[in-house]
C-alpha atoms as a PDB file:
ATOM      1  CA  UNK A   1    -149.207   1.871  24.578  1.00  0.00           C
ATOM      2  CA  UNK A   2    -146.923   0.350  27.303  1.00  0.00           C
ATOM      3  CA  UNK A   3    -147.258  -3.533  27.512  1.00  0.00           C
ATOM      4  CA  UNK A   4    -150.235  -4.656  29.901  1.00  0.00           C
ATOM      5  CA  UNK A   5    -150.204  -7.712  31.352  1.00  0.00           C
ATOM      6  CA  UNK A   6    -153.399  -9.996  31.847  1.00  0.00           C
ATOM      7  CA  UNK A   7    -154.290 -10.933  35.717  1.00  0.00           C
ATOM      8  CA  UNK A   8    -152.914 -14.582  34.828  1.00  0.00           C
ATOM      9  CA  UNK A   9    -151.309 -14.859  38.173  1.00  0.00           C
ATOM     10  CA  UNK A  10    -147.763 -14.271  36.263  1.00  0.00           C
ATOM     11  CA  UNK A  11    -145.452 -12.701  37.912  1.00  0.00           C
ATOM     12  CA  UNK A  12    -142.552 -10.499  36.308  1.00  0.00           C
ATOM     13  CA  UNK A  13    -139.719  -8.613  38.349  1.00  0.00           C
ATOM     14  CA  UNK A  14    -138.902  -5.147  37.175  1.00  0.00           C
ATOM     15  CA  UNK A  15    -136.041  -5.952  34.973  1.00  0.00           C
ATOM     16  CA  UNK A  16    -137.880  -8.487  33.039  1.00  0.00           C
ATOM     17  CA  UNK A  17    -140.630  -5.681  32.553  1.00  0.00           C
ATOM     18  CA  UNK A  18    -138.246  -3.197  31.300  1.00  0.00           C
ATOM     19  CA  UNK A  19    -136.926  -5.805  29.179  1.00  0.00           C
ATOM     20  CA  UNK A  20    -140.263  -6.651  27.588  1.00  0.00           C
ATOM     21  CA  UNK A  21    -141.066  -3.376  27.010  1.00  0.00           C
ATOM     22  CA  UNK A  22    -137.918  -2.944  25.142  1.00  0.00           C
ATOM     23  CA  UNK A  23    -138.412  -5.498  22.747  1.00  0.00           C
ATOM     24  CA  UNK A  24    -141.933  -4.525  22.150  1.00  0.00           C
ATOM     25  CA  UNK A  25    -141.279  -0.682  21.713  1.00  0.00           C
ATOM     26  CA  UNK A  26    -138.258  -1.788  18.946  1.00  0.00           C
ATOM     27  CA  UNK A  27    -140.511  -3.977  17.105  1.00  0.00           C
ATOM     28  CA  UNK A  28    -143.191  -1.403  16.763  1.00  0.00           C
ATOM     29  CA  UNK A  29    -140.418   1.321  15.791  1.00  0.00           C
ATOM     30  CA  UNK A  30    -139.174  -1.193  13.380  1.00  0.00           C
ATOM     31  CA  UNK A  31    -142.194  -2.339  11.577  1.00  0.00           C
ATOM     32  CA  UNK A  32    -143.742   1.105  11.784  1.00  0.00           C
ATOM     33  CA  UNK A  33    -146.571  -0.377  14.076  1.00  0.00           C
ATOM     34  CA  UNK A  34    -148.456   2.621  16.087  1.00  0.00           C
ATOM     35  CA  UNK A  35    -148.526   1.340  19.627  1.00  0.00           C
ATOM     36  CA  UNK A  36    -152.420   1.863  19.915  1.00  0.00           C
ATOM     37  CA  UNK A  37    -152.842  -0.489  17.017  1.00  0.00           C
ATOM     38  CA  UNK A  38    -154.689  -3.590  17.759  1.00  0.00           C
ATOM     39  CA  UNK A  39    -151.269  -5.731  15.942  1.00  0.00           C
ATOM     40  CA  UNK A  40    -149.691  -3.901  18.750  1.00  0.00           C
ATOM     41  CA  UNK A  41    -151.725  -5.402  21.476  1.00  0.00           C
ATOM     42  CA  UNK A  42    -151.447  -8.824  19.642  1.00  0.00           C
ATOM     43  CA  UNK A  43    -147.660  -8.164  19.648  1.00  0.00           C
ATOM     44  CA  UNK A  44    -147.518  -7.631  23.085  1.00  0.00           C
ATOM     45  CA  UNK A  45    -149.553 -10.523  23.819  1.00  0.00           C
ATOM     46  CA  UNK A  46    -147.193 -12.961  21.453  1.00  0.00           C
ATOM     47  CA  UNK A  47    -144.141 -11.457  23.832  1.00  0.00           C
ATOM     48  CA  UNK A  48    -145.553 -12.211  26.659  1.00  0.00           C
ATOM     49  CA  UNK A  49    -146.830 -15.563  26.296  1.00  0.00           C
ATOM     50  CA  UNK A  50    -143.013 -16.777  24.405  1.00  0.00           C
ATOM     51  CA  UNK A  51    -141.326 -14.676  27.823  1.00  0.00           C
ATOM     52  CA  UNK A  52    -143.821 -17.483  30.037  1.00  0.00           C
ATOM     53  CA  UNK A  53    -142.982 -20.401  27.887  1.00  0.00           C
ATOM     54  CA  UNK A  54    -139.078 -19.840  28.999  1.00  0.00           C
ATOM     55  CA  UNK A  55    -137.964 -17.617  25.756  1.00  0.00           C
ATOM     56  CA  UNK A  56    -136.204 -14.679  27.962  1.00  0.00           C
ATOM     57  CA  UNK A  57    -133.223 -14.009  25.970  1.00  0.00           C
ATOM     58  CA  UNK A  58    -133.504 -10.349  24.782  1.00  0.00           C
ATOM     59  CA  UNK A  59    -132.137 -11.169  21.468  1.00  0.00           C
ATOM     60  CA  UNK A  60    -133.766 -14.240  20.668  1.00  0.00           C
ATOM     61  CA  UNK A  61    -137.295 -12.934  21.943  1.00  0.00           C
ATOM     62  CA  UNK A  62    -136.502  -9.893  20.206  1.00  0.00           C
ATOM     63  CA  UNK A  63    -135.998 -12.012  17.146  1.00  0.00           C
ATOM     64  CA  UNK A  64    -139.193 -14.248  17.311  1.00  0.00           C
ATOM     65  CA  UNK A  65    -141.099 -11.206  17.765  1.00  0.00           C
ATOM     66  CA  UNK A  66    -139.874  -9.637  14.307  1.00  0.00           C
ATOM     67  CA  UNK A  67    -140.897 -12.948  12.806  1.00  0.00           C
ATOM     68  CA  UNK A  68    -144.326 -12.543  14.532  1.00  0.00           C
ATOM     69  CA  UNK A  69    -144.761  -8.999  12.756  1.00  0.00           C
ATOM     70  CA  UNK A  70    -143.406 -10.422   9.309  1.00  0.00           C
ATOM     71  CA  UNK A  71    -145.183 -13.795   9.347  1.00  0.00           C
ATOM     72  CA  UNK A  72    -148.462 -13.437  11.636  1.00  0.00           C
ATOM     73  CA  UNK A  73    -149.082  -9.665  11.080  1.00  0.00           C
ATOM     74  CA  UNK A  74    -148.474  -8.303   7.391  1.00  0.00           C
ATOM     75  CA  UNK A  75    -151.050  -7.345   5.744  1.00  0.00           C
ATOM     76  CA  UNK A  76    -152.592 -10.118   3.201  1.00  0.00           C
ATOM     77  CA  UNK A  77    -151.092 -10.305  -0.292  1.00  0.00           C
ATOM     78  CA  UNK A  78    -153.443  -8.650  -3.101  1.00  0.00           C
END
């Protein structure tokens, strides 16, 4: 699943695609997350709303996003 991006009026120049798509395809390699899975599409969705709110470092969006998967994603305990 590549990233899709809502019709929010957001624009995004090829580079910054390519650079979100990075991120999210690491992540789901990482944390063994098949890109069809719905915490895939929440994933994507966390990425791109921290990329609008000004986070567009690679390495400190690629960062929040493993916290996302850790924190907001793992299964619950039990």
């Amino acid at each position: 699943m590549a990233i899709q991006f809502d019709q929010s009026g957001f624009e995004l120049a090829p580079q910054q695609i390519g650079t979100l798509q990075r991120i999210f395809d690491r992540i789901c390699f990482e944390a063994r997350i098949p890109r069809q899975d719905i915490r895939a599409g929440r994933l994507a969705k966390f990425l791109m709303d921290e990329f609008r709110f000004g986070n567009t470092d690679e390495v400190a969006l690629t960062e929040c996003g493993r916290w996302f998967v850790t924190a907001r994603l793992a299964p619950p305990a039990g």
